[in-house]
PDB file of N, CA and C in Angstrom:
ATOM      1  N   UNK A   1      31.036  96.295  90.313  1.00  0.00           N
ATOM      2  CA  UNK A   1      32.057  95.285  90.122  1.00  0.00           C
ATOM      3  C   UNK A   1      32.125  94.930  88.641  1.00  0.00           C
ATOM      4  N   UNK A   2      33.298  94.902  88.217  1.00  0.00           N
ATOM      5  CA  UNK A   2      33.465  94.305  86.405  1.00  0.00           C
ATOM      6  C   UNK A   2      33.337  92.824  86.710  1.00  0.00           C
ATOM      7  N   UNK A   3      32.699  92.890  85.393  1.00  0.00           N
ATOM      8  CA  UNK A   3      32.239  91.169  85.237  1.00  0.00           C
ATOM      9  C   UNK A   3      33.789  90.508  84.493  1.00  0.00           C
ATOM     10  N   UNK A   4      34.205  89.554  84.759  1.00  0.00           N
ATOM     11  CA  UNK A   4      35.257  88.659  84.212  1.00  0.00           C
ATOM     12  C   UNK A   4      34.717  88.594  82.490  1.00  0.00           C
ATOM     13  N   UNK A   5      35.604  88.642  81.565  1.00  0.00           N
ATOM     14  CA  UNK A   5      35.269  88.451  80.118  1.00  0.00           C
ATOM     15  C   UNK A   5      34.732  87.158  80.052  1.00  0.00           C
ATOM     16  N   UNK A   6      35.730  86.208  81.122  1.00  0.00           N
ATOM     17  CA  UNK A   6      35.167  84.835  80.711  1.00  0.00           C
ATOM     18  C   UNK A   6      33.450  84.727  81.268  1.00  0.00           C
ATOM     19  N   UNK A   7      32.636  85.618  81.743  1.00  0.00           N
ATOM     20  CA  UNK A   7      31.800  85.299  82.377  1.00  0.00           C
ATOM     21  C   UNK A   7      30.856  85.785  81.059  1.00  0.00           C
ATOM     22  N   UNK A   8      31.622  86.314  80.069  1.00  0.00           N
ATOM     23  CA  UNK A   8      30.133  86.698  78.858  1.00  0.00           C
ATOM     24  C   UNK A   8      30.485  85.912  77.761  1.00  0.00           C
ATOM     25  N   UNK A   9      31.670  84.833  77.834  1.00  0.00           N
ATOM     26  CA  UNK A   9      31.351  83.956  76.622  1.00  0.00           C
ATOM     27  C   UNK A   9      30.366  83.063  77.110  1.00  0.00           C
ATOM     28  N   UNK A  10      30.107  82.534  75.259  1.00  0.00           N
ATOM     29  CA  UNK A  10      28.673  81.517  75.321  1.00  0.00           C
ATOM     30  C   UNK A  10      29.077  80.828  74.692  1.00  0.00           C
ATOM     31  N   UNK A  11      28.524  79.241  74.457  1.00  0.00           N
ATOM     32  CA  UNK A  11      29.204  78.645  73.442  1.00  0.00           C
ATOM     33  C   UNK A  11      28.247  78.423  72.178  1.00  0.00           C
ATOM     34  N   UNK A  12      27.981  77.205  71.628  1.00  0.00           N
ATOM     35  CA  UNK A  12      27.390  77.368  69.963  1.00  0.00           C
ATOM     36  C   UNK A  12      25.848  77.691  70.390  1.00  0.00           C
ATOM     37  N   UNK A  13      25.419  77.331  71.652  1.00  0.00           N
ATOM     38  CA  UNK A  13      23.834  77.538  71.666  1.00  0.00           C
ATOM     39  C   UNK A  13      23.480  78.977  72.692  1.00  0.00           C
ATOM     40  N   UNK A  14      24.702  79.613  72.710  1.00  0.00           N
ATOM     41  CA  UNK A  14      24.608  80.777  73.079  1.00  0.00           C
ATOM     42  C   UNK A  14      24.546  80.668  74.886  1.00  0.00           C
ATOM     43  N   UNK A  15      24.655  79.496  75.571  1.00  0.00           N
ATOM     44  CA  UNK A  15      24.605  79.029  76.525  1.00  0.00           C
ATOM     45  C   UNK A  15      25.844  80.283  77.710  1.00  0.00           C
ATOM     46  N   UNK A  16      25.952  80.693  78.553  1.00  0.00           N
ATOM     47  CA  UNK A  16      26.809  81.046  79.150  1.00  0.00           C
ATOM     48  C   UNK A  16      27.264  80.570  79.982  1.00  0.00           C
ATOM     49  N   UNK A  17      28.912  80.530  80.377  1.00  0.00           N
ATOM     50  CA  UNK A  17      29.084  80.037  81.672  1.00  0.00           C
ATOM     51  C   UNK A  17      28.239  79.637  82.990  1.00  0.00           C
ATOM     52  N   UNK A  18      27.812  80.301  83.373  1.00  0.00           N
ATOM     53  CA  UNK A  18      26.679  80.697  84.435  1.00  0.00           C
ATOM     54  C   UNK A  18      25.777  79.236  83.922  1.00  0.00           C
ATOM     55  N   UNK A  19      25.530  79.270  82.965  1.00  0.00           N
ATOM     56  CA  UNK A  19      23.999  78.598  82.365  1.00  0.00           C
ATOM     57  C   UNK A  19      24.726  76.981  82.182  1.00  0.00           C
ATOM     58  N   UNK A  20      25.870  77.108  81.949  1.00  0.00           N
ATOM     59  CA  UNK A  20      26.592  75.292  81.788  1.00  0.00           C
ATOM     60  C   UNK A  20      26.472  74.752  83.292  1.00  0.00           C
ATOM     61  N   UNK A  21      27.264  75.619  84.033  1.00  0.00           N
ATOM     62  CA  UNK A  21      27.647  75.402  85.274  1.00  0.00           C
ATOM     63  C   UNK A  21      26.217  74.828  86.254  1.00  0.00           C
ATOM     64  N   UNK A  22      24.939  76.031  85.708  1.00  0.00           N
ATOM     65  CA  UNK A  22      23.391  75.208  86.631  1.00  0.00           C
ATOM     66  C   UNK A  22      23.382  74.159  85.801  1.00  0.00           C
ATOM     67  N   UNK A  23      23.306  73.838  84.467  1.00  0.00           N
ATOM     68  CA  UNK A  23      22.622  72.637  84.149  1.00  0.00           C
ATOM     69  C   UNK A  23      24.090  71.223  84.741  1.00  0.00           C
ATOM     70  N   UNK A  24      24.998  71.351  84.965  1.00  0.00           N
ATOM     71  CA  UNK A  24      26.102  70.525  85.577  1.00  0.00           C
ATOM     72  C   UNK A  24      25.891  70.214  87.260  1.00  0.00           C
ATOM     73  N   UNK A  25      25.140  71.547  87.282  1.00  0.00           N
ATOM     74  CA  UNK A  25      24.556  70.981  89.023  1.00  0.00           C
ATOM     75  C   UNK A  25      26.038  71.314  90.039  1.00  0.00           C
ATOM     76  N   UNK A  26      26.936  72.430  89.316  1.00  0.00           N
ATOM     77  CA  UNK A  26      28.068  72.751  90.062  1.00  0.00           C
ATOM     78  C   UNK A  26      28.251  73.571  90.786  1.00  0.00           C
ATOM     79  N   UNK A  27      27.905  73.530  92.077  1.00  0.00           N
ATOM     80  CA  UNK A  27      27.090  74.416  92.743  1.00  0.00           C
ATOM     81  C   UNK A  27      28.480  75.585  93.433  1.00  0.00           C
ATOM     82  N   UNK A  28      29.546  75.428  93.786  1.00  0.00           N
ATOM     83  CA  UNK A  28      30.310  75.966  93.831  1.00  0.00           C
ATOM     84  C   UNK A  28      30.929  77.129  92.891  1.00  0.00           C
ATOM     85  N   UNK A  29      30.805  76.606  91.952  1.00  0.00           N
ATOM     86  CA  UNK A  29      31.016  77.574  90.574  1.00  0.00           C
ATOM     87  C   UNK A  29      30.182  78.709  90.275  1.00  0.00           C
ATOM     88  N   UNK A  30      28.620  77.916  90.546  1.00  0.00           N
ATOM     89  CA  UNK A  30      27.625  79.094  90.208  1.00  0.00           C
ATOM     90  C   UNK A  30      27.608  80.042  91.424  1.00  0.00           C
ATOM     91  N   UNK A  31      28.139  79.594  92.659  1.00  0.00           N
ATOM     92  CA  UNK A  31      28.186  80.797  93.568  1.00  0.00           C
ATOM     93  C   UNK A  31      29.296  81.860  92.990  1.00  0.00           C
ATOM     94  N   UNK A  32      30.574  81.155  92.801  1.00  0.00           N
ATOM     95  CA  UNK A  32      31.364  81.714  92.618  1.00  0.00           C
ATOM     96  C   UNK A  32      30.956  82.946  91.551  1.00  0.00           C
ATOM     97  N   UNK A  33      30.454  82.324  90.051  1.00  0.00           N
ATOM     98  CA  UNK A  33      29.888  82.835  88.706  1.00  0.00           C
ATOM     99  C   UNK A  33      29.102  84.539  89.497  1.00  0.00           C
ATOM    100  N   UNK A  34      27.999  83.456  90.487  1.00  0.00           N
ATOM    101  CA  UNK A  34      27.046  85.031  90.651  1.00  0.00           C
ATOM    102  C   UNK A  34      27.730  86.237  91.651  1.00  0.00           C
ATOM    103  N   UNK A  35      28.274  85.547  92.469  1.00  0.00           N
ATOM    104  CA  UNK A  35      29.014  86.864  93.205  1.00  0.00           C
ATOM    105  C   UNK A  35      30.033  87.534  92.751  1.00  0.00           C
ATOM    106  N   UNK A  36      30.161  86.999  91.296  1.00  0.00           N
ATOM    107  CA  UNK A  36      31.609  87.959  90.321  1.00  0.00           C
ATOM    108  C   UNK A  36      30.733  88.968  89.549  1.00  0.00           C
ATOM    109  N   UNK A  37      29.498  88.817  89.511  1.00  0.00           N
ATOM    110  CA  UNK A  37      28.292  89.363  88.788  1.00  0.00           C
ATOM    111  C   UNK A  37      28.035  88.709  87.418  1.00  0.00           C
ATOM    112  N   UNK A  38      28.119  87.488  87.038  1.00  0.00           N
ATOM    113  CA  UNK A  38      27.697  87.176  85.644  1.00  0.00           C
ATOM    114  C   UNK A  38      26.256  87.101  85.756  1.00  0.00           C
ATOM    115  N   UNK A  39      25.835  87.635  84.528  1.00  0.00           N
ATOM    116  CA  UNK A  39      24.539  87.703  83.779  1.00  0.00           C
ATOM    117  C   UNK A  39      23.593  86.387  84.175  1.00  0.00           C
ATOM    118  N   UNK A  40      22.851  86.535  85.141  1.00  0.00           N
ATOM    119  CA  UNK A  40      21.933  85.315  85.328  1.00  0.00           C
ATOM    120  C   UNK A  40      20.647  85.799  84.682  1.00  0.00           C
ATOM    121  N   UNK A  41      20.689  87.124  83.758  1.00  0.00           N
ATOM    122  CA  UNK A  41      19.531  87.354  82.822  1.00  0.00           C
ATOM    123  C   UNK A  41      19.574  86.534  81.547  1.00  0.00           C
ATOM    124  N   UNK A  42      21.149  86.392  81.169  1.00  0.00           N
ATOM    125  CA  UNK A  42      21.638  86.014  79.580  1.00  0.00           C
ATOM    126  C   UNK A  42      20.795  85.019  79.154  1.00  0.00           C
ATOM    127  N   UNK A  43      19.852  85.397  77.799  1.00  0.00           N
ATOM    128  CA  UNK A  43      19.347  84.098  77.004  1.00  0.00           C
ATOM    129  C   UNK A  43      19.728  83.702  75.771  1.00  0.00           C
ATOM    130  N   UNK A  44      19.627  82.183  76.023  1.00  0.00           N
ATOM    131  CA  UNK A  44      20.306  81.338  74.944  1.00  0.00           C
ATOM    132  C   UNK A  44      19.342  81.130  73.732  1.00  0.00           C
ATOM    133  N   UNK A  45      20.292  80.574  73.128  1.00  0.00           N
ATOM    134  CA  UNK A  45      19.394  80.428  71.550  1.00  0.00           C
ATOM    135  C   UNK A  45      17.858  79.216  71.717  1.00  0.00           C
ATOM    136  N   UNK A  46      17.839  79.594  72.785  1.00  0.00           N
ATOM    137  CA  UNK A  46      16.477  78.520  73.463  1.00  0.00           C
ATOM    138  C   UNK A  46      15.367  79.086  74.022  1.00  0.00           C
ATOM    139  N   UNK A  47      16.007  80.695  74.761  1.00  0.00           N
ATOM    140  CA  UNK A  47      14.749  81.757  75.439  1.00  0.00           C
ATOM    141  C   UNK A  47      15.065  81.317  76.335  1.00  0.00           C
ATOM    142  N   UNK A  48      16.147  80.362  77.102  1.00  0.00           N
ATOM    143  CA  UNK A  48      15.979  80.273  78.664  1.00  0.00           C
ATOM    144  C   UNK A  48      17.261  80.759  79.332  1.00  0.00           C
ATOM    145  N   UNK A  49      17.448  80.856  80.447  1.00  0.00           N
ATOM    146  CA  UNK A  49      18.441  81.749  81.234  1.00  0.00           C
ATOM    147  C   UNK A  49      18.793  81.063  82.481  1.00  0.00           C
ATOM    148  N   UNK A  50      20.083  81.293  82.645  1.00  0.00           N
ATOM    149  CA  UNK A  50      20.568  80.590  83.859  1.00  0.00           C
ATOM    150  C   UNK A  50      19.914  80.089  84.908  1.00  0.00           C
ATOM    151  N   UNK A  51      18.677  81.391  85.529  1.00  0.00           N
ATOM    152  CA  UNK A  51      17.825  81.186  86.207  1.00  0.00           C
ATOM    153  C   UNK A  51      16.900  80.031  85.815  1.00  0.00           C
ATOM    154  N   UNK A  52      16.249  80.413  84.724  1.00  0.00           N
ATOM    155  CA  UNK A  52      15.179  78.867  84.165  1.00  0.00           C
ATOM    156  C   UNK A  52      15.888  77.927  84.493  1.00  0.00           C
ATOM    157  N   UNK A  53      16.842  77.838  83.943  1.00  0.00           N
ATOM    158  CA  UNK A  53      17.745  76.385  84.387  1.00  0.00           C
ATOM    159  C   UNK A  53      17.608  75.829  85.403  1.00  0.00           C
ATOM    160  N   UNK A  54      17.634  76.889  86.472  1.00  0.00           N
ATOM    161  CA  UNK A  54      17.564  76.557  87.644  1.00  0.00           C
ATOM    162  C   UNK A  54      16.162  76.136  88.364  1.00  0.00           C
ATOM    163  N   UNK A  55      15.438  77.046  87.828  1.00  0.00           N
ATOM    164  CA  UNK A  55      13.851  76.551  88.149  1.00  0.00           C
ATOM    165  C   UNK A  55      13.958  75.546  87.786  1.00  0.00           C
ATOM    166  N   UNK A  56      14.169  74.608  86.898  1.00  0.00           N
ATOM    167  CA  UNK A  56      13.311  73.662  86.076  1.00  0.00           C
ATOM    168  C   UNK A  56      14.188  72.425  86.357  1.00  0.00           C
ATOM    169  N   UNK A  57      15.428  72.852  87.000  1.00  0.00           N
ATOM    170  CA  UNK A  57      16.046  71.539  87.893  1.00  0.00           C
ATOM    171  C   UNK A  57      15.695  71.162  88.747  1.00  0.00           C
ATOM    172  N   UNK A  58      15.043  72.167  89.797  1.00  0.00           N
ATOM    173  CA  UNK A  58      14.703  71.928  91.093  1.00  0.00           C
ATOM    174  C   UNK A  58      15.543  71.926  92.434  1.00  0.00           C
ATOM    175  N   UNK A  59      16.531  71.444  91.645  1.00  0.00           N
ATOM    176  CA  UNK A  59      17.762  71.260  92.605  1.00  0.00           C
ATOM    177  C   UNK A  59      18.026  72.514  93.782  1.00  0.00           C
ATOM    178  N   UNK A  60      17.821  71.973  95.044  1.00  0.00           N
ATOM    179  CA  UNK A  60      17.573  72.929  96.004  1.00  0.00           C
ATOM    180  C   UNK A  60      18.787  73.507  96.090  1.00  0.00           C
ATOM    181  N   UNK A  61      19.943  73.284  96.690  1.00  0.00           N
ATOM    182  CA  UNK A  61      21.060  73.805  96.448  1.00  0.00           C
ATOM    183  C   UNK A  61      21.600  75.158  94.997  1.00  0.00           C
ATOM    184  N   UNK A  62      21.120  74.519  94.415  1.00  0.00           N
ATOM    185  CA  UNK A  62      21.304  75.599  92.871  1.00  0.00           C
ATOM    186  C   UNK A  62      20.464  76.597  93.232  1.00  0.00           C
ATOM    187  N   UNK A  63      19.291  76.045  93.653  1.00  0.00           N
ATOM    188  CA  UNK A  63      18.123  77.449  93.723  1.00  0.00           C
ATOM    189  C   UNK A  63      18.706  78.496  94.892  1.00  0.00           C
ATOM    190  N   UNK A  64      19.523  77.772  95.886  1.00  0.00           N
ATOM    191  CA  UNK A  64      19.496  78.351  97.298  1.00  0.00           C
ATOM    192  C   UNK A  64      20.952  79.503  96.560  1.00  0.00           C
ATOM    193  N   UNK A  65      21.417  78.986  95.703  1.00  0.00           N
ATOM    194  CA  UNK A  65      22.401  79.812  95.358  1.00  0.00           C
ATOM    195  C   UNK A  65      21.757  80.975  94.304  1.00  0.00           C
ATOM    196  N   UNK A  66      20.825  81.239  93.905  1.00  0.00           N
ATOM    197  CA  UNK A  66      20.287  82.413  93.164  1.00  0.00           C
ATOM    198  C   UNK A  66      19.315  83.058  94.348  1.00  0.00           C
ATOM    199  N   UNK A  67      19.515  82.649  95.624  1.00  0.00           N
ATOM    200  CA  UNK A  67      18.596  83.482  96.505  1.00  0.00           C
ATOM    201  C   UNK A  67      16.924  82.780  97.081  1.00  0.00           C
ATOM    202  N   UNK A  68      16.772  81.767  95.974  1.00  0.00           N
ATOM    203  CA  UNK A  68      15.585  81.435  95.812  1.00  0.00           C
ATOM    204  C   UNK A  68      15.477  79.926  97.419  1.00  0.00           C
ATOM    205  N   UNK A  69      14.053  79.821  97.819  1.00  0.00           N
ATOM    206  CA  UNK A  69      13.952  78.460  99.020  1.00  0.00           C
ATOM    207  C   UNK A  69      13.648  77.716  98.272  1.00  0.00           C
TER     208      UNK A  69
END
């Protein structure tokens, strides 16, 4: 599947769509984001990645949407 262009911009901290959307807690979006295939590897000018984001929220819902209990 091609990834949407909009799914590989980042903005000034190199952040990606994918990576705004977990830390916003928008859980609809990030389903949407991962089943279009955006990069839940992409790291920001921080070393962390959509996924970390998601670890480190906790937020069960977000996690349940990368696969994770």
């Amino acid at each position: 599947m091609a990834t949407a262009c909009w799914s590989r911009r980042r903005d000034a901290d190199g952040r990606t769509v994918l990576a705004i959307a977990v830390l916003r807690a928008d859980v609809p979006l990030v389903k949407l984001l991962l089943a279009s295939g955006a990069n839940w590897r992409a790291v920001d000018r921080f070393g962390h990645t959509p996924v970390s984001y998601a670890n480190a929220s906790g937020d069960t819902a977000i996690l349940q949407a990368f696969g994770k209990p």
